[in-house]
N, C-alpha and C. Protein backbone atom coordinates (compact mmCIF):
# COMPACT_ATOMS: atom_id res chain seq x y z
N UNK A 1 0.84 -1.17 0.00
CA UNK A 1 0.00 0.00 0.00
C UNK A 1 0.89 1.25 0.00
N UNK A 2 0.44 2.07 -0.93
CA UNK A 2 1.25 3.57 -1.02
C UNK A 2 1.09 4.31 -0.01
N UNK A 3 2.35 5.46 0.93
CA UNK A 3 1.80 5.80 1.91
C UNK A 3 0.90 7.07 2.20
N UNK A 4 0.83 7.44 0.32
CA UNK A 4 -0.05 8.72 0.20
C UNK A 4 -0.46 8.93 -1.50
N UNK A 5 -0.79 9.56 -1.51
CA UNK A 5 -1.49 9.69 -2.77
C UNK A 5 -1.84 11.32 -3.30
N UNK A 6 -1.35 11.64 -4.46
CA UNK A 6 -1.19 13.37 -4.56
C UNK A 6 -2.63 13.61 -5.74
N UNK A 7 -3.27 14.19 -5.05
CA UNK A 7 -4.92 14.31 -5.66
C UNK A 7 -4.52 16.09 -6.45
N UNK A 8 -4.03 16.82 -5.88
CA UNK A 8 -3.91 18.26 -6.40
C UNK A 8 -2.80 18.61 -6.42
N UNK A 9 -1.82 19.51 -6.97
CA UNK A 9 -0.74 20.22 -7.06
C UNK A 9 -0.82 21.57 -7.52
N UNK A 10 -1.00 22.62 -6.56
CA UNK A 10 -1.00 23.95 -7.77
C UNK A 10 -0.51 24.73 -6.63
N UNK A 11 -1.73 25.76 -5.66
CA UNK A 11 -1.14 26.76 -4.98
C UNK A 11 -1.34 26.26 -3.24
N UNK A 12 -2.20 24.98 -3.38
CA UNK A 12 -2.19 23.80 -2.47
C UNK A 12 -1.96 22.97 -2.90
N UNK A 13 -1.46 21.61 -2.28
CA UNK A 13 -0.89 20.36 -2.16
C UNK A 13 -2.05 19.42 -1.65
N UNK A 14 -2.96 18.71 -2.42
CA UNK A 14 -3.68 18.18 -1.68
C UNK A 14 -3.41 16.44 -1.64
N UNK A 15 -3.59 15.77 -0.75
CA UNK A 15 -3.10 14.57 -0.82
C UNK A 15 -4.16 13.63 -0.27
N UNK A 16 -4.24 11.94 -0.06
CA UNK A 16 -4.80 11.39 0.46
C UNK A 16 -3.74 10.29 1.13
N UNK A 17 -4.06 10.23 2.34
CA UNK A 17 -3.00 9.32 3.33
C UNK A 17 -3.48 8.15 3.70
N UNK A 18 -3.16 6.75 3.29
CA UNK A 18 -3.27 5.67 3.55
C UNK A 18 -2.50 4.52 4.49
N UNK A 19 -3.47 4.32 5.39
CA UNK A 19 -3.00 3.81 6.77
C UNK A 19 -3.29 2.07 7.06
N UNK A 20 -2.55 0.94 7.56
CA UNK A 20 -3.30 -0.04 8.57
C UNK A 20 -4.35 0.15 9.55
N UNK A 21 -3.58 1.55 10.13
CA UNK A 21 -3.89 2.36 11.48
C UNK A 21 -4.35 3.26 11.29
N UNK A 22 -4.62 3.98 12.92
CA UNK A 22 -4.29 6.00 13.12
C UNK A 22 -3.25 5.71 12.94
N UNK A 23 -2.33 5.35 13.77
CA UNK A 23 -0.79 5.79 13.75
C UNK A 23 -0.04 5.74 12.44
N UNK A 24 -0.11 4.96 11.65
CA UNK A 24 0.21 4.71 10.24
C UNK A 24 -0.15 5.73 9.19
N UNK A 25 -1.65 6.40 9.94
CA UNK A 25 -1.87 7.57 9.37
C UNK A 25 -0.95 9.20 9.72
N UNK A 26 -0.75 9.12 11.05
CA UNK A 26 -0.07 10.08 11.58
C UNK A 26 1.32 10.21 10.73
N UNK A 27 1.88 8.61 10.58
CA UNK A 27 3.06 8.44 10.24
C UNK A 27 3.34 8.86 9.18
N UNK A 28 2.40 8.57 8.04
CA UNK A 28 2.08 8.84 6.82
C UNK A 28 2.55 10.00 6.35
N UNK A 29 1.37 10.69 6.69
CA UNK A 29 0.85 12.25 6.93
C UNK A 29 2.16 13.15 6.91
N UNK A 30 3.03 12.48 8.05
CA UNK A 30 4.13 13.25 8.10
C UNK A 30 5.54 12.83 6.93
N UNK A 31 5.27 11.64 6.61
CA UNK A 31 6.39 11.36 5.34
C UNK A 31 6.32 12.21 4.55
N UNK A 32 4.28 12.47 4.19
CA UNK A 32 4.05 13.19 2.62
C UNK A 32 4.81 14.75 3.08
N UNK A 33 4.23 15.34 4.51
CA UNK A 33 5.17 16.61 4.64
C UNK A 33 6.24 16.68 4.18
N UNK A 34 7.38 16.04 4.75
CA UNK A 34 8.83 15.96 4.50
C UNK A 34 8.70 15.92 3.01
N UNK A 35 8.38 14.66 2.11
CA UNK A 35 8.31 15.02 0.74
C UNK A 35 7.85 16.32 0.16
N UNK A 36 7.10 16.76 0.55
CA UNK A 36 6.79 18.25 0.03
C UNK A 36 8.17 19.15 0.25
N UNK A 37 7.98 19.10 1.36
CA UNK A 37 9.42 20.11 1.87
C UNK A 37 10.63 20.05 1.15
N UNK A 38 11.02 19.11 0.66
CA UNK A 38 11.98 18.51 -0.17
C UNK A 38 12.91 19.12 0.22
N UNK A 39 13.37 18.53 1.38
CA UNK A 39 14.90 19.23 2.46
C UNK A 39 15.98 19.19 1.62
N UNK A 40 17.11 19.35 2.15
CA UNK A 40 18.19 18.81 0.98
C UNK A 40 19.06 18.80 2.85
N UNK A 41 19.44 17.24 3.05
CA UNK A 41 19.82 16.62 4.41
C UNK A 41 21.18 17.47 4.45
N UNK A 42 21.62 17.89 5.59
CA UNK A 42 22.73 18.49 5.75
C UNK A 42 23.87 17.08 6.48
N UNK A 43 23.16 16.22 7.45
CA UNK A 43 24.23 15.25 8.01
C UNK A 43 23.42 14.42 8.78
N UNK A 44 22.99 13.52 8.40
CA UNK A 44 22.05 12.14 8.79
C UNK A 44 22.76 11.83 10.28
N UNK A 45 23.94 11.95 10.48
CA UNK A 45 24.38 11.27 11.81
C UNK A 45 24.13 12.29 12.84
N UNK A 46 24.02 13.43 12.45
CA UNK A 46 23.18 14.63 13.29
C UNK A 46 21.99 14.39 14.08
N UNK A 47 21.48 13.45 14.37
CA UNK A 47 19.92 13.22 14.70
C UNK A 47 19.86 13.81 16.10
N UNK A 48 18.65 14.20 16.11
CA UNK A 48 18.27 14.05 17.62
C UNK A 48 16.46 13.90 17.89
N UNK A 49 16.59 13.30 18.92
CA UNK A 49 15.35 12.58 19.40
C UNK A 49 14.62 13.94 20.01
N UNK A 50 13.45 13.37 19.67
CA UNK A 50 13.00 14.18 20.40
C UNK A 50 11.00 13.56 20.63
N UNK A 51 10.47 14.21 21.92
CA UNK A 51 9.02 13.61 22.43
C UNK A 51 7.95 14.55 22.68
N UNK A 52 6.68 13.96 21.69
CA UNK A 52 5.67 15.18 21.37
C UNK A 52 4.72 14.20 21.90
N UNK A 53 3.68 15.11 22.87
CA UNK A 53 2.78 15.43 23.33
C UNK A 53 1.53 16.11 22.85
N UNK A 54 0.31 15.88 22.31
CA UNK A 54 -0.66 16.42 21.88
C UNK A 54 -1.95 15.91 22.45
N UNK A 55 -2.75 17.07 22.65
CA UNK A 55 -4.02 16.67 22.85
C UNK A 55 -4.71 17.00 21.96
N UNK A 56 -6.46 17.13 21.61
CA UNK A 56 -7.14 18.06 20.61
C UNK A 56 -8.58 17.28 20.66
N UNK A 57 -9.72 18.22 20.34
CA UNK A 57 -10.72 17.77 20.47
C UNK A 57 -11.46 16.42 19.52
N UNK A 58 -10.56 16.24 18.80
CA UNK A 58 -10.89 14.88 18.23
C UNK A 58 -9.78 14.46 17.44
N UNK A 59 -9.52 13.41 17.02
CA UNK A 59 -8.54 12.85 16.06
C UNK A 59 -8.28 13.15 14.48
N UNK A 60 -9.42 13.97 14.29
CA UNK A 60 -9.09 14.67 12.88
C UNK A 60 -8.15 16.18 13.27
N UNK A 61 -9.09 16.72 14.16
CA UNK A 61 -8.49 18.03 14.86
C UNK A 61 -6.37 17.45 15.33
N UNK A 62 -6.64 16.43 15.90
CA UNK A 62 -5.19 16.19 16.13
C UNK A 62 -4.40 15.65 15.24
N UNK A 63 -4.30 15.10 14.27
CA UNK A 63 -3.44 15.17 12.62
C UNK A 63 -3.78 16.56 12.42
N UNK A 64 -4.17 17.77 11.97
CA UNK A 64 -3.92 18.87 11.71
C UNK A 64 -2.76 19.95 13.05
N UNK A 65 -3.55 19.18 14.17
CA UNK A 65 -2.23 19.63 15.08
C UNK A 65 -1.10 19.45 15.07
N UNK A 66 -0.71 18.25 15.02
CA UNK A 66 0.51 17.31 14.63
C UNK A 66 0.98 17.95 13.72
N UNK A 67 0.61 17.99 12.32
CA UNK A 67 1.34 18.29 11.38
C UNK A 67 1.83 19.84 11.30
N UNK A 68 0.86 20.56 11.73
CA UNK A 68 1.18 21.86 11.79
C UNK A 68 2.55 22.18 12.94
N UNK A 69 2.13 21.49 14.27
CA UNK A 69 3.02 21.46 14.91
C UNK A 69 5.08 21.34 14.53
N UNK A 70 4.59 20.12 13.59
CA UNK A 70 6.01 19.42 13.17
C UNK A 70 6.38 20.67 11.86
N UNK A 71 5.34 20.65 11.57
CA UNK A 71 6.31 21.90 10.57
C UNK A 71 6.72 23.43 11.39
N UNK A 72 6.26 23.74 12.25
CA UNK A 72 6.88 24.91 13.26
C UNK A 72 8.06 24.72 13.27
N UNK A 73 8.34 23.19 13.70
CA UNK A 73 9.10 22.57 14.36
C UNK A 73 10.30 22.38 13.44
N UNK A 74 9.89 22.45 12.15
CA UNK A 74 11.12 22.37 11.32
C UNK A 74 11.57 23.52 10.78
N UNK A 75 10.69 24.39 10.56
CA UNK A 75 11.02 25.95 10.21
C UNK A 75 11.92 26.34 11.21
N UNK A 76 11.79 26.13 12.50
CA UNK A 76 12.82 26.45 13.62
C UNK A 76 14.18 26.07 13.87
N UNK A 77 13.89 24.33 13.35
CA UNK A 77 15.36 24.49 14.12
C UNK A 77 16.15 23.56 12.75
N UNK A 78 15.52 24.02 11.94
CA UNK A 78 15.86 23.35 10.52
C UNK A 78 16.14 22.21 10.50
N UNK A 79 15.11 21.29 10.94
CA UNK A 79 15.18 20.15 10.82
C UNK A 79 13.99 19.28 10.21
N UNK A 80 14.37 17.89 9.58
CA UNK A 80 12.97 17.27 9.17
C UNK A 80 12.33 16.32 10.22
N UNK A 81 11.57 15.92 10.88
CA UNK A 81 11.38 14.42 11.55
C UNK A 81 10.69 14.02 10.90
N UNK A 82 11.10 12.54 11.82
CA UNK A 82 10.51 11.39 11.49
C UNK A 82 9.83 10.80 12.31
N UNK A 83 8.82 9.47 12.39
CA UNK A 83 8.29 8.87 13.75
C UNK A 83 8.80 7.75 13.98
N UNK A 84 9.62 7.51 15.56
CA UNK A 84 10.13 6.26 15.25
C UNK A 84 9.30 5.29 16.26
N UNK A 85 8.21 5.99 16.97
CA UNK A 85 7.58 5.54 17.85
C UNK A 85 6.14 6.67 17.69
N UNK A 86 4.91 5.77 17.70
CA UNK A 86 3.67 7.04 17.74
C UNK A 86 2.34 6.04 18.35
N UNK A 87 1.90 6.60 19.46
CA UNK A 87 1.17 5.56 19.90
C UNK A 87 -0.38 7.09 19.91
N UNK A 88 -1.84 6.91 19.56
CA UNK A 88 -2.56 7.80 19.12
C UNK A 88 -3.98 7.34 20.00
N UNK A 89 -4.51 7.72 21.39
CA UNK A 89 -5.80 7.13 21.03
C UNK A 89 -6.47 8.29 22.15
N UNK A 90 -7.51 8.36 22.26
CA UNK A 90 -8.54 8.93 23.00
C UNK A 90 -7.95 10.30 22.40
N UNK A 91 -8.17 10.87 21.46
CA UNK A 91 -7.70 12.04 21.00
C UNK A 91 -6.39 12.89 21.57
N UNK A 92 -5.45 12.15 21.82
CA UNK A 92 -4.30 12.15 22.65
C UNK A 92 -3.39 11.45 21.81
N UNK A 93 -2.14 11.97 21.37
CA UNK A 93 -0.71 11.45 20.76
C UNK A 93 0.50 11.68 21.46
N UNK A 94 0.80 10.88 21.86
CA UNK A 94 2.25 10.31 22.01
C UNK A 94 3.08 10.33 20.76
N UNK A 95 4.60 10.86 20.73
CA UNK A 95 4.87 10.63 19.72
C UNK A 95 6.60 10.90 20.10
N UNK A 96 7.48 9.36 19.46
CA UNK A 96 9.46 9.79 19.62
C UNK A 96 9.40 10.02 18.16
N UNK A 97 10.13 11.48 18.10
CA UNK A 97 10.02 11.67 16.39
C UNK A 97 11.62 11.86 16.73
N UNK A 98 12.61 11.54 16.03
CA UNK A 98 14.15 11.70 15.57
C UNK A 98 14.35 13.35 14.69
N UNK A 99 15.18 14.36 14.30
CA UNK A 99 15.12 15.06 13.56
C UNK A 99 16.43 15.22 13.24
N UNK A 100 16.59 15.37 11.66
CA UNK A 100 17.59 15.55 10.95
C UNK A 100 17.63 16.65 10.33
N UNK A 101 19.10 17.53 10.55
CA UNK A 101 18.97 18.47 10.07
C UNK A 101 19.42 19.10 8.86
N UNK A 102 18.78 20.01 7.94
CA UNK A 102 18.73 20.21 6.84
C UNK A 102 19.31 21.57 6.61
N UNK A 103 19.93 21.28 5.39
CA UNK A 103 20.31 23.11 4.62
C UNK A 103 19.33 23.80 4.08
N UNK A 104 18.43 22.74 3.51
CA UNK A 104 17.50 24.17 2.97
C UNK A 104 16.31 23.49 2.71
N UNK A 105 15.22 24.03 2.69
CA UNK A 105 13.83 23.63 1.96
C UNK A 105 13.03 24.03 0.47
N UNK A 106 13.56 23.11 0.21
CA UNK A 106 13.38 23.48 -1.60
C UNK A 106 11.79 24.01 -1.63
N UNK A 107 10.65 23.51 -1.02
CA UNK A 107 9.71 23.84 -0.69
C UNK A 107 8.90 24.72 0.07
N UNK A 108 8.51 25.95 0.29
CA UNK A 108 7.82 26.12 1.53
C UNK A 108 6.21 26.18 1.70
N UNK A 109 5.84 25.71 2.46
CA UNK A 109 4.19 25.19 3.07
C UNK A 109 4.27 26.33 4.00
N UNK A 110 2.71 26.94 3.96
CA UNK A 110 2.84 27.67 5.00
C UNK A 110 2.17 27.42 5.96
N UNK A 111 0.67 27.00 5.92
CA UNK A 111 0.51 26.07 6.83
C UNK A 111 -0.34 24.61 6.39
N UNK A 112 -0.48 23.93 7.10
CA UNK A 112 -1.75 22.46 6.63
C UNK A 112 -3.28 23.01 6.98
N UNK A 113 -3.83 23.25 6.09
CA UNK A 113 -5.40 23.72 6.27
C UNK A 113 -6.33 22.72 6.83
N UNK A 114 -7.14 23.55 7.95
CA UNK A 114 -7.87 22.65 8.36
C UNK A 114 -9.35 21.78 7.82
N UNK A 115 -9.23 22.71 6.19
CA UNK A 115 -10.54 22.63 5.43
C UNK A 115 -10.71 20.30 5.77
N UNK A 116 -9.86 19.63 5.36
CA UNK A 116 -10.39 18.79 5.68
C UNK A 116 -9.66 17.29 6.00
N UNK A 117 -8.68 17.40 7.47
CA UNK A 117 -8.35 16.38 7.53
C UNK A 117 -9.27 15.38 8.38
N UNK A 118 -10.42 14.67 7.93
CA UNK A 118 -10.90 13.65 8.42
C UNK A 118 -10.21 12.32 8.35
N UNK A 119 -10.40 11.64 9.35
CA UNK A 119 -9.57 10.21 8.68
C UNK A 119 -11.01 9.32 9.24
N UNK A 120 -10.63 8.41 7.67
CA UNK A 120 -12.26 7.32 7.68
C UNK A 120 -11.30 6.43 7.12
N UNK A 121 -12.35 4.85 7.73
CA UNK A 121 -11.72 3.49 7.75
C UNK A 121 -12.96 3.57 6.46
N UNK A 122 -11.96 2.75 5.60
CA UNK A 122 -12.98 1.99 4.45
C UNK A 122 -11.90 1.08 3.98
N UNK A 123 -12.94 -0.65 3.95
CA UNK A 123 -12.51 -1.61 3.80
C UNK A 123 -11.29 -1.81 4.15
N UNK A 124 -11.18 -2.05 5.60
CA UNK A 124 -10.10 -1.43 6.90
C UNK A 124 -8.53 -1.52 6.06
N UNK A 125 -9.05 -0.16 5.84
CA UNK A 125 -7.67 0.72 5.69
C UNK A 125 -7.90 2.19 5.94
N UNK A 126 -7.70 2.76 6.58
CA UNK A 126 -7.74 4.31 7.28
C UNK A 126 -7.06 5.20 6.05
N UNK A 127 -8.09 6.16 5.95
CA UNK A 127 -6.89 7.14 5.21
C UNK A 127 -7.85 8.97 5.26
N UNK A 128 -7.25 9.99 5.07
CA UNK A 128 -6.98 10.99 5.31
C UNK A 128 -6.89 11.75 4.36
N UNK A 129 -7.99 13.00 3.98
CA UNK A 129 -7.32 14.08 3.39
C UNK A 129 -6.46 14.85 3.52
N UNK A 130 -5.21 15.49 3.44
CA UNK A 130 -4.55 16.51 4.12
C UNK A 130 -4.03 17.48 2.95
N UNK A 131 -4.06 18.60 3.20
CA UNK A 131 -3.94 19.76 2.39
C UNK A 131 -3.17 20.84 2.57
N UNK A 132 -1.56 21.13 1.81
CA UNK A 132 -0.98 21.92 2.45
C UNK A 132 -1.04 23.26 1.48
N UNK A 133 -0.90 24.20 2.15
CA UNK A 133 -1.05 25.41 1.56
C UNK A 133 0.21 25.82 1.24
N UNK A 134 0.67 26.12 -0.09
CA UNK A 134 2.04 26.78 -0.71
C UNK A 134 2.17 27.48 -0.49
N UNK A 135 3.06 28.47 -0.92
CA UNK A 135 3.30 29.90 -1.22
C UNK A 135 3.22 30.24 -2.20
């Protein structure tokens, strides 16, 4: 199974995220970011760990947190993550994301719109609209 799927490309990025899981979705979600971003890695042995905490009024609301979050998170300290651990339930995420840091972002997103990340199980496989807004 692909871990996303690119439905639009113009002055948004719209995608569809395909999961086992939530977490697979979370995981997802955040690969297709990084692909957008299209970092260019400065030194892979650079990593550092790091542990996110989220709450939000429901589990669609929290993938738009998440993601928005992680991209703050990379605009700052110029780095990409990854999930190497993400455990997701009662609208509550746990999450060990690693981050590697980057020279530049060939890409910039400015933020993930909240117009419509729902995530729905059909013919159990979970998957997700998510929509990032360009520049």
């Amino acid at each position: 199974m692909e871990p996303y799927k690119i439905l639009e490309r113009g002055a948004n990025f719209k995608i569809k995220v395909f999961g086992k899981d939530i977490e697979e979705i979370f995981t997802n979600a955040l690969f297709a970011l990084n692909d957008v971003l299209n970092a260019e890695i400065k030194n892979v042995k650079e990593k550092e760990e790091r542990f996110l905490s989220l709450s939000s009024f429901d589990n669609n609301l929290l993938l738009f947190d998440f993601l928005n979050k992680i991209l703050e998170e990379s605009y700052s300290t110029q780095k990409i993550f990854v999930v190497s651990r993400i455990n997701v339930f009662n609208n509550f995420l746990e999450a060990q994301l690693v981050g590697i840091p980057v020279k530049s972002f060939k890409e910039k997103i400015k933020f993930v719109m909240h117009d419509k990340p729902k995530i729905e199980k059909r013919k159990n496989i979970f998957q997700a609209q998510v929509i990032f807004s360009l520049n």
